[in-house]
PDB file of N, CA and C in Angstrom:
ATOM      1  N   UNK A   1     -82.561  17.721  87.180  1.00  0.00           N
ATOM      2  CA  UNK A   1     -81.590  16.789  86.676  1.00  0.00           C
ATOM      3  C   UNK A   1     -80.376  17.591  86.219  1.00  0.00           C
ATOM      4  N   UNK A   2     -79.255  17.205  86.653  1.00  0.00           N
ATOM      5  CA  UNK A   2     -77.953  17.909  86.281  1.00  0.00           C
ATOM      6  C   UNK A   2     -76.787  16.729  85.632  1.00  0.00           C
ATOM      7  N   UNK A   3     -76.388  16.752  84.326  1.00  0.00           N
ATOM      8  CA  UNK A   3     -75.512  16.146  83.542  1.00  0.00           C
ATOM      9  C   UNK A   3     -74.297  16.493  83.949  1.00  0.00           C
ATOM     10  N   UNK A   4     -73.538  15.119  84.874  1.00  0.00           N
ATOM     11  CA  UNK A   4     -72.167  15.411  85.673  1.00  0.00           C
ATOM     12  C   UNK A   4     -71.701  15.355  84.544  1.00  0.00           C
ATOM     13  N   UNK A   5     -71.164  14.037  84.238  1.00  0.00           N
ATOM     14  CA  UNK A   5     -70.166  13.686  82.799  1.00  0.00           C
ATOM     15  C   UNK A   5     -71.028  12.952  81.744  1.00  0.00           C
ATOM     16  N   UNK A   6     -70.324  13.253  80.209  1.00  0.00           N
ATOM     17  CA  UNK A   6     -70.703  12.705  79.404  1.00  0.00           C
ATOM     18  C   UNK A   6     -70.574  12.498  78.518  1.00  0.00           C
ATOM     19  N   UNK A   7     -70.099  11.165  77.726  1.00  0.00           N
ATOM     20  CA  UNK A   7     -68.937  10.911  77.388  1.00  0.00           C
ATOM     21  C   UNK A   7     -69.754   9.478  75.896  1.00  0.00           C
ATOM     22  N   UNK A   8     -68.906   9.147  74.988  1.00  0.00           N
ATOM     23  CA  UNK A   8     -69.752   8.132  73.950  1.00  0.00           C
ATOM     24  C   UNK A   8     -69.777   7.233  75.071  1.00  0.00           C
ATOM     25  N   UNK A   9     -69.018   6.464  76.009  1.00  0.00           N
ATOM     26  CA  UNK A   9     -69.229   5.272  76.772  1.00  0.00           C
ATOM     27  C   UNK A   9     -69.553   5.436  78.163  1.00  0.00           C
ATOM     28  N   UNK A  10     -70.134   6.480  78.264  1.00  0.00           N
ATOM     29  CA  UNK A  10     -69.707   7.109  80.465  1.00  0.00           C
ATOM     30  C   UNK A  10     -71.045   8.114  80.327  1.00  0.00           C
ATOM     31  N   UNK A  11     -72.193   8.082  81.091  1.00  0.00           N
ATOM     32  CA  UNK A  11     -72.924   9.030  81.357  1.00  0.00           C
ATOM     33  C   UNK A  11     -73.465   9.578  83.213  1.00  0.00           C
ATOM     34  N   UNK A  12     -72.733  10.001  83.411  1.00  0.00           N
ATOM     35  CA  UNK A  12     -73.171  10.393  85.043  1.00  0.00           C
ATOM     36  C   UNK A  12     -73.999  11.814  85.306  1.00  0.00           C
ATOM     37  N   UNK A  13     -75.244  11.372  85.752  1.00  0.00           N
ATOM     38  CA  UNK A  13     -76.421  12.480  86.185  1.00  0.00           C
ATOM     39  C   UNK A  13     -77.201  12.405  87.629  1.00  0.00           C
ATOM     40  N   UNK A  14     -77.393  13.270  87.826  1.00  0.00           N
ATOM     41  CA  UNK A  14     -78.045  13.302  89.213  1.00  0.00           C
ATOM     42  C   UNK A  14     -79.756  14.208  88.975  1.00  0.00           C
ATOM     43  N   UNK A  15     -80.448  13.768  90.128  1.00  0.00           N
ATOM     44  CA  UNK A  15     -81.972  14.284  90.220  1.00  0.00           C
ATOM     45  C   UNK A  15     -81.871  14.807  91.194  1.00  0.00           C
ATOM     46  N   UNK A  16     -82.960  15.922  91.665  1.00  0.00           N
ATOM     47  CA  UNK A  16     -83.232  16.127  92.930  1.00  0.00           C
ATOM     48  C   UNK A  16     -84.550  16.709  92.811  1.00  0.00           C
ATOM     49  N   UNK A  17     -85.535  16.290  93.897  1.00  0.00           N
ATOM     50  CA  UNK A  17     -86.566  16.634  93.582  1.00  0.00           C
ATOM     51  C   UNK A  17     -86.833  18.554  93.866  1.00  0.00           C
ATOM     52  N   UNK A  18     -87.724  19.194  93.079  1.00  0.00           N
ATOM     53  CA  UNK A  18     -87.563  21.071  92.918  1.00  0.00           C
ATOM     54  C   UNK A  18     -89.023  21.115  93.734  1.00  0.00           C
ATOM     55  N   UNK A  19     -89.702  20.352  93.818  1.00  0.00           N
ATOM     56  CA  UNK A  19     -91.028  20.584  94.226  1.00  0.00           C
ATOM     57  C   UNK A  19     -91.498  19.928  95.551  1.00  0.00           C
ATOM     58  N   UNK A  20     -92.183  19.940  96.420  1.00  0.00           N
ATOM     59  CA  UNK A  20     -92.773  19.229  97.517  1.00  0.00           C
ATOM     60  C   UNK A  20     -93.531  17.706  96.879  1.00  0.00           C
ATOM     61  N   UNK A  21     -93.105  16.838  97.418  1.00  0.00           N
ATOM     62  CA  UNK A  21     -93.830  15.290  97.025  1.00  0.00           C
ATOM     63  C   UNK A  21     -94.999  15.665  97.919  1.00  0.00           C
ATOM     64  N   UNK A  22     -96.237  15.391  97.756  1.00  0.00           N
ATOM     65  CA  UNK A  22     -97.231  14.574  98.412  1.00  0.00           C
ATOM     66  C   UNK A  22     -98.263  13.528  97.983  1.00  0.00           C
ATOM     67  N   UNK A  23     -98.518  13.163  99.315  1.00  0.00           N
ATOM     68  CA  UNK A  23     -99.470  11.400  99.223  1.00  0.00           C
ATOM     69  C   UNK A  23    -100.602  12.365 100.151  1.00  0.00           C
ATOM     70  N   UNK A  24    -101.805  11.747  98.933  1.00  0.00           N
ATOM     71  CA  UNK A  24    -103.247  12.483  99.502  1.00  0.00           C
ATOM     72  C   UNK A  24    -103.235  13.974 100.185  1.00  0.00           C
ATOM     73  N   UNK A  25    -102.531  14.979  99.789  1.00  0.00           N
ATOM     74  CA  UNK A  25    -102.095  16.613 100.130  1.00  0.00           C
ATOM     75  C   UNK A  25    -101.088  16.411 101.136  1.00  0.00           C
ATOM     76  N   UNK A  26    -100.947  15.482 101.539  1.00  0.00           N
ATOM     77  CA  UNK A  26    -100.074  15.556 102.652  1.00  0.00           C
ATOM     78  C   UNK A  26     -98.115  15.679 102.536  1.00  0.00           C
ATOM     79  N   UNK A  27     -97.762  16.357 102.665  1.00  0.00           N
ATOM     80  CA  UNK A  27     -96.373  16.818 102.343  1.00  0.00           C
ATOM     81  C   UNK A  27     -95.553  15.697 102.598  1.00  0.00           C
ATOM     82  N   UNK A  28     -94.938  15.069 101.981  1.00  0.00           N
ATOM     83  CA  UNK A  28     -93.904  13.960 102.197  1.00  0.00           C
ATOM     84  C   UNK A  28     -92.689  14.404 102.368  1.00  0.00           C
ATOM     85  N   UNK A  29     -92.208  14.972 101.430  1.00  0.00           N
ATOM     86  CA  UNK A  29     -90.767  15.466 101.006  1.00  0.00           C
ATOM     87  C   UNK A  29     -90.641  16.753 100.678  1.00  0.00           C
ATOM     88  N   UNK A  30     -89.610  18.014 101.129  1.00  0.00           N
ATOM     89  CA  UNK A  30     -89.843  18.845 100.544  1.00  0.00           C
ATOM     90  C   UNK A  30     -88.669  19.272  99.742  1.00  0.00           C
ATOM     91  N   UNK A  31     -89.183  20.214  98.918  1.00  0.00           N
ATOM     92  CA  UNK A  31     -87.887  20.120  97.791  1.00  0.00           C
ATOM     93  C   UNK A  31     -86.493  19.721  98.294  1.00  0.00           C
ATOM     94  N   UNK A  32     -85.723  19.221  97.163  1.00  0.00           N
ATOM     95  CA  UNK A  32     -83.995  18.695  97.776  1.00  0.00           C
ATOM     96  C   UNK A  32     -83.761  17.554  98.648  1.00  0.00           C
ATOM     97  N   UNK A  33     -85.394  17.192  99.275  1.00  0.00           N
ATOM     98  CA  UNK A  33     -85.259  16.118 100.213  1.00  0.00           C
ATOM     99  C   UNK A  33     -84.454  14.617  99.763  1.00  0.00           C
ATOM    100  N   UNK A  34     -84.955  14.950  98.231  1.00  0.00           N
ATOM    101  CA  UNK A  34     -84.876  13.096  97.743  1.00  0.00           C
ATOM    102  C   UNK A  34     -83.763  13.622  96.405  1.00  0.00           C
ATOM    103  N   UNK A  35     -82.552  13.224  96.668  1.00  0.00           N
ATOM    104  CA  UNK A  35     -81.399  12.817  96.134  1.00  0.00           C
ATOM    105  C   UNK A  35     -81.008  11.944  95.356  1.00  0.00           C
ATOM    106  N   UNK A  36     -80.724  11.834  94.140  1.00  0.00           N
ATOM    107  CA  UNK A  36     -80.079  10.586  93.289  1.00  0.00           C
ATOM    108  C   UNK A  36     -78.870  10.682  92.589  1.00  0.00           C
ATOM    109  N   UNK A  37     -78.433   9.638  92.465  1.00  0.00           N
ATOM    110  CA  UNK A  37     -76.842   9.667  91.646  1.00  0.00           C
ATOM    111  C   UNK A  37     -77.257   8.410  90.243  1.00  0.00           C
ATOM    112  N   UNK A  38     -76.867   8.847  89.183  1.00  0.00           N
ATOM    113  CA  UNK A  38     -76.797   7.484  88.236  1.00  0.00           C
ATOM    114  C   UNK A  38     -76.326   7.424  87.068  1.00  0.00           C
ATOM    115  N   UNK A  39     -75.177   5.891  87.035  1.00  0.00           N
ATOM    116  CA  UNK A  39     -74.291   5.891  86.224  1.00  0.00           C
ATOM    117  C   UNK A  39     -74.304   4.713  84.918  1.00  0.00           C
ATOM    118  N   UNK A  40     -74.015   5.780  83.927  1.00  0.00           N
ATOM    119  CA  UNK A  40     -74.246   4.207  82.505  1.00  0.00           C
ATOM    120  C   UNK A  40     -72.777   4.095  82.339  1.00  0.00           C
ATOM    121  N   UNK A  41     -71.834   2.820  82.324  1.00  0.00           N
ATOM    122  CA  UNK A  41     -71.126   2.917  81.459  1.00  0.00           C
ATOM    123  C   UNK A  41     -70.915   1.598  80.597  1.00  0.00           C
ATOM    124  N   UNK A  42     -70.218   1.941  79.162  1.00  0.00           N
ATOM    125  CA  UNK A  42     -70.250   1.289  78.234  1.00  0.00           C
ATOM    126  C   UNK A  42     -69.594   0.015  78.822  1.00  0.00           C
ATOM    127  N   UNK A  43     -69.451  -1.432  78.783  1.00  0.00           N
ATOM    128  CA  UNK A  43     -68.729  -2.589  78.842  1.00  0.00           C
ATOM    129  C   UNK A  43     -68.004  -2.912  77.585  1.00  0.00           C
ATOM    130  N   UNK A  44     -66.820  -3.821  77.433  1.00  0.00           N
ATOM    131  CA  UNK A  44     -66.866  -4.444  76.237  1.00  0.00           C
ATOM    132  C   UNK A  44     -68.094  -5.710  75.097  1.00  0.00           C
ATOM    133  N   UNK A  45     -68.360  -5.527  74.141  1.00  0.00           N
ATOM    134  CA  UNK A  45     -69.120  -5.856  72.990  1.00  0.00           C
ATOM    135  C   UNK A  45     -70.494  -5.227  73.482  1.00  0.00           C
ATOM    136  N   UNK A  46     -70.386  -4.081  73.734  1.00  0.00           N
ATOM    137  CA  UNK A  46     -72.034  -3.101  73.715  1.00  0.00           C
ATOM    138  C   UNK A  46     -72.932  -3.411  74.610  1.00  0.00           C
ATOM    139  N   UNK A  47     -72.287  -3.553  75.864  1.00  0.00           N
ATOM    140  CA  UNK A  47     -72.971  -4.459  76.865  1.00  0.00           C
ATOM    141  C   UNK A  47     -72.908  -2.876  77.778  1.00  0.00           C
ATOM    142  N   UNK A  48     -73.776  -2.077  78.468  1.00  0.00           N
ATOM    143  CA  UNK A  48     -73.937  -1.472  79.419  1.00  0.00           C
ATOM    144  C   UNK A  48     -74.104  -1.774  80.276  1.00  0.00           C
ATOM    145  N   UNK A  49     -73.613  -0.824  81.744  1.00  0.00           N
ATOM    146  CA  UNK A  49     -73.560  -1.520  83.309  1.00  0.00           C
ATOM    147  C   UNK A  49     -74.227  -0.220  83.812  1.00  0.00           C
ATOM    148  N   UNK A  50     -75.145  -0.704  84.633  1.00  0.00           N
ATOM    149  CA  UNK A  50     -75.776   1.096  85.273  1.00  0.00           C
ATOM    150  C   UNK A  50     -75.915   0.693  86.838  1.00  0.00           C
ATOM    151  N   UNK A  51     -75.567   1.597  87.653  1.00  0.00           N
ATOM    152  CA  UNK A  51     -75.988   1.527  89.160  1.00  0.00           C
ATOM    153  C   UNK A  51     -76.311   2.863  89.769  1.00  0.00           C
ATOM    154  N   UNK A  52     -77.271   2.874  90.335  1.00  0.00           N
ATOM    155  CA  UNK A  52     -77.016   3.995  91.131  1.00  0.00           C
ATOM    156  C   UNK A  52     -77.362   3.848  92.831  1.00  0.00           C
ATOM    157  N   UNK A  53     -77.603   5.566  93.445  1.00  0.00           N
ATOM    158  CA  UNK A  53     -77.719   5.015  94.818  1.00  0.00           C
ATOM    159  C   UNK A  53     -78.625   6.507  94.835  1.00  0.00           C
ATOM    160  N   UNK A  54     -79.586   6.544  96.089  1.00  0.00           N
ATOM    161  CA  UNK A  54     -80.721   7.689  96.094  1.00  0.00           C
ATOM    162  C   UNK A  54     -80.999   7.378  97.628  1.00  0.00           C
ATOM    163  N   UNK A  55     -80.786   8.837  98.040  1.00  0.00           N
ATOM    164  CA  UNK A  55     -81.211   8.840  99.746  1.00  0.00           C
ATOM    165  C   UNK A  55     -82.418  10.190 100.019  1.00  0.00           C
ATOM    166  N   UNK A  56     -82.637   9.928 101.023  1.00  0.00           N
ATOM    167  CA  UNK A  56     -83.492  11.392 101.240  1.00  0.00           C
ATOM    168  C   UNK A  56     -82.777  11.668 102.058  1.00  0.00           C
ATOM    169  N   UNK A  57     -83.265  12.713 102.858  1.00  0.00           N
ATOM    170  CA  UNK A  57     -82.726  13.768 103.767  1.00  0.00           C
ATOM    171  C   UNK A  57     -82.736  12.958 105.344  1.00  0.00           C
ATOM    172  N   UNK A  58     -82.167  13.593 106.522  1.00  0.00           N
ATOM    173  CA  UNK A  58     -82.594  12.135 107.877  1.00  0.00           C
ATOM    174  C   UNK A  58     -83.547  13.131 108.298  1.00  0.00           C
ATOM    175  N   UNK A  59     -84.508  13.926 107.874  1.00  0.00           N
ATOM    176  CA  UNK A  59     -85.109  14.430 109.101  1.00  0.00           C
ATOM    177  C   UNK A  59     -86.842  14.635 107.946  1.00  0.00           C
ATOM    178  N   UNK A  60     -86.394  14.655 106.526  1.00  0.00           N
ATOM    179  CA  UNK A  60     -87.279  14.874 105.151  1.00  0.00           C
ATOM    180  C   UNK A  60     -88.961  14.331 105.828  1.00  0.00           C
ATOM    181  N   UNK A  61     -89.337  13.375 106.201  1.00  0.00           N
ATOM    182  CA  UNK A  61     -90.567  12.526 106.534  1.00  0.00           C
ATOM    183  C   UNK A  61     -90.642  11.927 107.723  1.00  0.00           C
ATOM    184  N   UNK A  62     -92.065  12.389 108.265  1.00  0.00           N
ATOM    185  CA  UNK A  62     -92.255  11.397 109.669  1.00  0.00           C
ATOM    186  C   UNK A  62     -92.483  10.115 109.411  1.00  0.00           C
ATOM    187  N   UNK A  63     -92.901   9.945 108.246  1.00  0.00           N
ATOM    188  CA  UNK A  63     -93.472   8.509 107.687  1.00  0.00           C
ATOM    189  C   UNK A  63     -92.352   7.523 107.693  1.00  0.00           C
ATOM    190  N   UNK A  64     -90.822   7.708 106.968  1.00  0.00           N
ATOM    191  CA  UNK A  64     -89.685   7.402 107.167  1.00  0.00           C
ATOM    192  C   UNK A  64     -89.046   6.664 107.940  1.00  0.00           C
ATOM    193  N   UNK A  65     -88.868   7.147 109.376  1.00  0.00           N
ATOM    194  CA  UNK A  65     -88.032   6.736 110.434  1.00  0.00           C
ATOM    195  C   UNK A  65     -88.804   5.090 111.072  1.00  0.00           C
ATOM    196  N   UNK A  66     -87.700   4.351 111.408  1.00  0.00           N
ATOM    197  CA  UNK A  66     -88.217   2.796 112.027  1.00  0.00           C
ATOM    198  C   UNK A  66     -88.592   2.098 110.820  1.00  0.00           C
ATOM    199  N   UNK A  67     -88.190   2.262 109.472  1.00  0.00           N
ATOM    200  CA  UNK A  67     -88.465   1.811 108.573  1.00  0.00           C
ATOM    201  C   UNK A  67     -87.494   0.752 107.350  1.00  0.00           C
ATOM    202  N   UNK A  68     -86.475   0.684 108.448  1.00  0.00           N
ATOM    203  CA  UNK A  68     -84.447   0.751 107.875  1.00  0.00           C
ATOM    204  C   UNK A  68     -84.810  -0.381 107.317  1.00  0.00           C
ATOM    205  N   UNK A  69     -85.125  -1.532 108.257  1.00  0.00           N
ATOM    206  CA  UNK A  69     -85.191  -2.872 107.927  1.00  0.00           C
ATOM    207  C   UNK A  69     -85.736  -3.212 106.611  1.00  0.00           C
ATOM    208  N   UNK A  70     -86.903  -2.573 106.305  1.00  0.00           N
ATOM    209  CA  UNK A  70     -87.701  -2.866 105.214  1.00  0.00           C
ATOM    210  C   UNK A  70     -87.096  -2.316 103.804  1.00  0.00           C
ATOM    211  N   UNK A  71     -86.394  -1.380 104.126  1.00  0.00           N
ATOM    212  CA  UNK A  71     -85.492  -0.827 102.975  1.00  0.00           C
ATOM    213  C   UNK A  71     -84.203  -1.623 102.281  1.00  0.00           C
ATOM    214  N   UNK A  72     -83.636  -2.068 103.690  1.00  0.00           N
ATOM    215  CA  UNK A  72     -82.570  -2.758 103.527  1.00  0.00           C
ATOM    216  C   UNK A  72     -83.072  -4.234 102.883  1.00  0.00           C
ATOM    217  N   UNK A  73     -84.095  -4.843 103.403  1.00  0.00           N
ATOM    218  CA  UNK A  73     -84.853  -6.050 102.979  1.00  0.00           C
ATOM    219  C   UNK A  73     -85.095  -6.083 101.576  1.00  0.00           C
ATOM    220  N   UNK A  74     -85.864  -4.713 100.957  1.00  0.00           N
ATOM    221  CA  UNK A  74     -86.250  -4.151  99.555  1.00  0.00           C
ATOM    222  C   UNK A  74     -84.511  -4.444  98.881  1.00  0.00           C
ATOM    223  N   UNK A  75     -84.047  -3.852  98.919  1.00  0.00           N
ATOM    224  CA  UNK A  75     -82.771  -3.587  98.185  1.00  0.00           C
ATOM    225  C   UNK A  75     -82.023  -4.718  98.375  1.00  0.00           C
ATOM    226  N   UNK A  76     -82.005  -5.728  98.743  1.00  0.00           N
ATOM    227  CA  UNK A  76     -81.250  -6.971  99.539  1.00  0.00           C
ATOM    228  C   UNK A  76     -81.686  -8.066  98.224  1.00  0.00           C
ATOM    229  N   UNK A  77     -83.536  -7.958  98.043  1.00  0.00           N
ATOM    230  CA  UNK A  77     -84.279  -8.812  97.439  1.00  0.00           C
ATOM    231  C   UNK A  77     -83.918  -8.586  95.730  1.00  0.00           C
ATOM    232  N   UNK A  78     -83.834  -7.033  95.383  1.00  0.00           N
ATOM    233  CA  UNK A  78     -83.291  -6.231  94.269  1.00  0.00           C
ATOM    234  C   UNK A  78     -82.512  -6.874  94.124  1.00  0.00           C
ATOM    235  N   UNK A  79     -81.223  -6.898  94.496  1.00  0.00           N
ATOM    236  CA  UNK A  79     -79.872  -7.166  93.988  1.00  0.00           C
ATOM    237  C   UNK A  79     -79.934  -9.105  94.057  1.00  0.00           C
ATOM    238  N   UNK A  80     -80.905  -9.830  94.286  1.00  0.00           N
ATOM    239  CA  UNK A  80     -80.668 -11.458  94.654  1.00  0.00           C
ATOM    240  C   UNK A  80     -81.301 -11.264  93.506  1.00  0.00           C
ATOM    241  N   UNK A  81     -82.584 -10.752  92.851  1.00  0.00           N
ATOM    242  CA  UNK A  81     -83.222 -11.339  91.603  1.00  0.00           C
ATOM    243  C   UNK A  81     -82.222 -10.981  90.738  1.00  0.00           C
ATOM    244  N   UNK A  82     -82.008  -9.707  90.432  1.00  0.00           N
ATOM    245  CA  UNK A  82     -80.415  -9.494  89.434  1.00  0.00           C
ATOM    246  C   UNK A  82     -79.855 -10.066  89.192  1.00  0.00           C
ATOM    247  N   UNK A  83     -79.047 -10.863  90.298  1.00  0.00           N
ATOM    248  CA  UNK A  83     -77.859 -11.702  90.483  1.00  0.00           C
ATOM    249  C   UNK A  83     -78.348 -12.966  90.295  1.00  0.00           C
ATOM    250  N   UNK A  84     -79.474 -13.498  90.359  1.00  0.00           N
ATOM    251  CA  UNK A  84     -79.672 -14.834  89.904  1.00  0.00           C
ATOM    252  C   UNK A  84     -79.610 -15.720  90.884  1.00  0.00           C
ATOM    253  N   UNK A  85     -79.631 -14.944  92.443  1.00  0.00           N
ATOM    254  CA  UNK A  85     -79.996 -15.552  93.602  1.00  0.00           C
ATOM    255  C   UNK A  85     -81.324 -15.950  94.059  1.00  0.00           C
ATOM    256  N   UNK A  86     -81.634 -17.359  94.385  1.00  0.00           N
ATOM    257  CA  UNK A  86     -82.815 -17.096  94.968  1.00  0.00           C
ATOM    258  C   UNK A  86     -82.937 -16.675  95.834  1.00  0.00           C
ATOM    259  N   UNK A  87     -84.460 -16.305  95.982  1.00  0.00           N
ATOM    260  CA  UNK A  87     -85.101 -15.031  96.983  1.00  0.00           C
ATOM    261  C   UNK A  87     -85.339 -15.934  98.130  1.00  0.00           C
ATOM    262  N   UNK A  88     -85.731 -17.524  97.974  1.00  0.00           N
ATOM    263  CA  UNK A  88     -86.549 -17.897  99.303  1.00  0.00           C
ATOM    264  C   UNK A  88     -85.788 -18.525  99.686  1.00  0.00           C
ATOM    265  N   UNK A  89     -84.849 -18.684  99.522  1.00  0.00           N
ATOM    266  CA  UNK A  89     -83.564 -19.366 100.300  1.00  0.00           C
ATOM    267  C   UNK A  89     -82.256 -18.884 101.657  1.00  0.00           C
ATOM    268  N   UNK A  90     -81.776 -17.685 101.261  1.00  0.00           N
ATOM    269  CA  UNK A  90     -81.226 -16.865 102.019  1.00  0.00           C
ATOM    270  C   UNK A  90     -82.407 -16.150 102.972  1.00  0.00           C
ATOM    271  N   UNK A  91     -81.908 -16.094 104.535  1.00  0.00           N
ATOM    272  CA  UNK A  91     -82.664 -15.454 105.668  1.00  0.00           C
ATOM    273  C   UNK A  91     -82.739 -13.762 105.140  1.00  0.00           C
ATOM    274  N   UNK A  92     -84.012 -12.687 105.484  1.00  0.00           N
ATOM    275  CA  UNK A  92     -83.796 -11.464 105.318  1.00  0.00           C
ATOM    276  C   UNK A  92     -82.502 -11.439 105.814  1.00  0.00           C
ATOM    277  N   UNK A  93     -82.383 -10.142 105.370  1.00  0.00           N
ATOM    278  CA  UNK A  93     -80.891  -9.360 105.461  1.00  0.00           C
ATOM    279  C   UNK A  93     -80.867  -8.333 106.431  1.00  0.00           C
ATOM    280  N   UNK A  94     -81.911  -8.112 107.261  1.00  0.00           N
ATOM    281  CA  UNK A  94     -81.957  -7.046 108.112  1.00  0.00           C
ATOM    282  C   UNK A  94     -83.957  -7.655 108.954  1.00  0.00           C
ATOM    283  N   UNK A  95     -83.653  -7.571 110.077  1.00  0.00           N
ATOM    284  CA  UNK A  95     -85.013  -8.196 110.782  1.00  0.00           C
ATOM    285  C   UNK A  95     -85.233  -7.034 111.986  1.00  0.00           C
TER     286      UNK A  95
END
């Protein structure tokens, strides 16, 4: 974890993983593969706003690839419950 900025109302940090991920010994990710960015900042009357965004590497996992749709679907469904969209109404976002 590395502290970009940081500030009483503004905090920007990033992760990266230092170690090999694995599922059942099996190597998923290897260090640096999996990337993150993430940001707090203050709103007016003490209201905080945070977003971030996290990729892996294009080549990091065989498990990975042919998998876009379901990601994009995941993160599509994320941002409708947030927002106060319903989920079973709008078609996926990626098929």
């Amino acid at each position: 974890m590395r502290i970009l900025s940081a500030a009483a109302d503004r905090l920007v940090f990033e992760t990266e993983n230092v170690t090999t991920v694995r599922y059942l010994l099996m190597p998923l990710f290897h260090p640096g593969d999996i990337q993150s960015i993430h940001f707090l900042e203050r709103e007016p009357e003490d209201v905080w706003r945070y977003y971030s965004i996290m990729r892996t590497g294009k080549n990091s996992s065989s498990l990975i690839p042919g998998k876009e749709a379901s990601a994009v679907n995941s993160a599509v469904a994320f941002y409708r419950h947030l927002a106060g969209i319903p989920t079973d109404k709008e078609p996926p976002a990626m098929r």
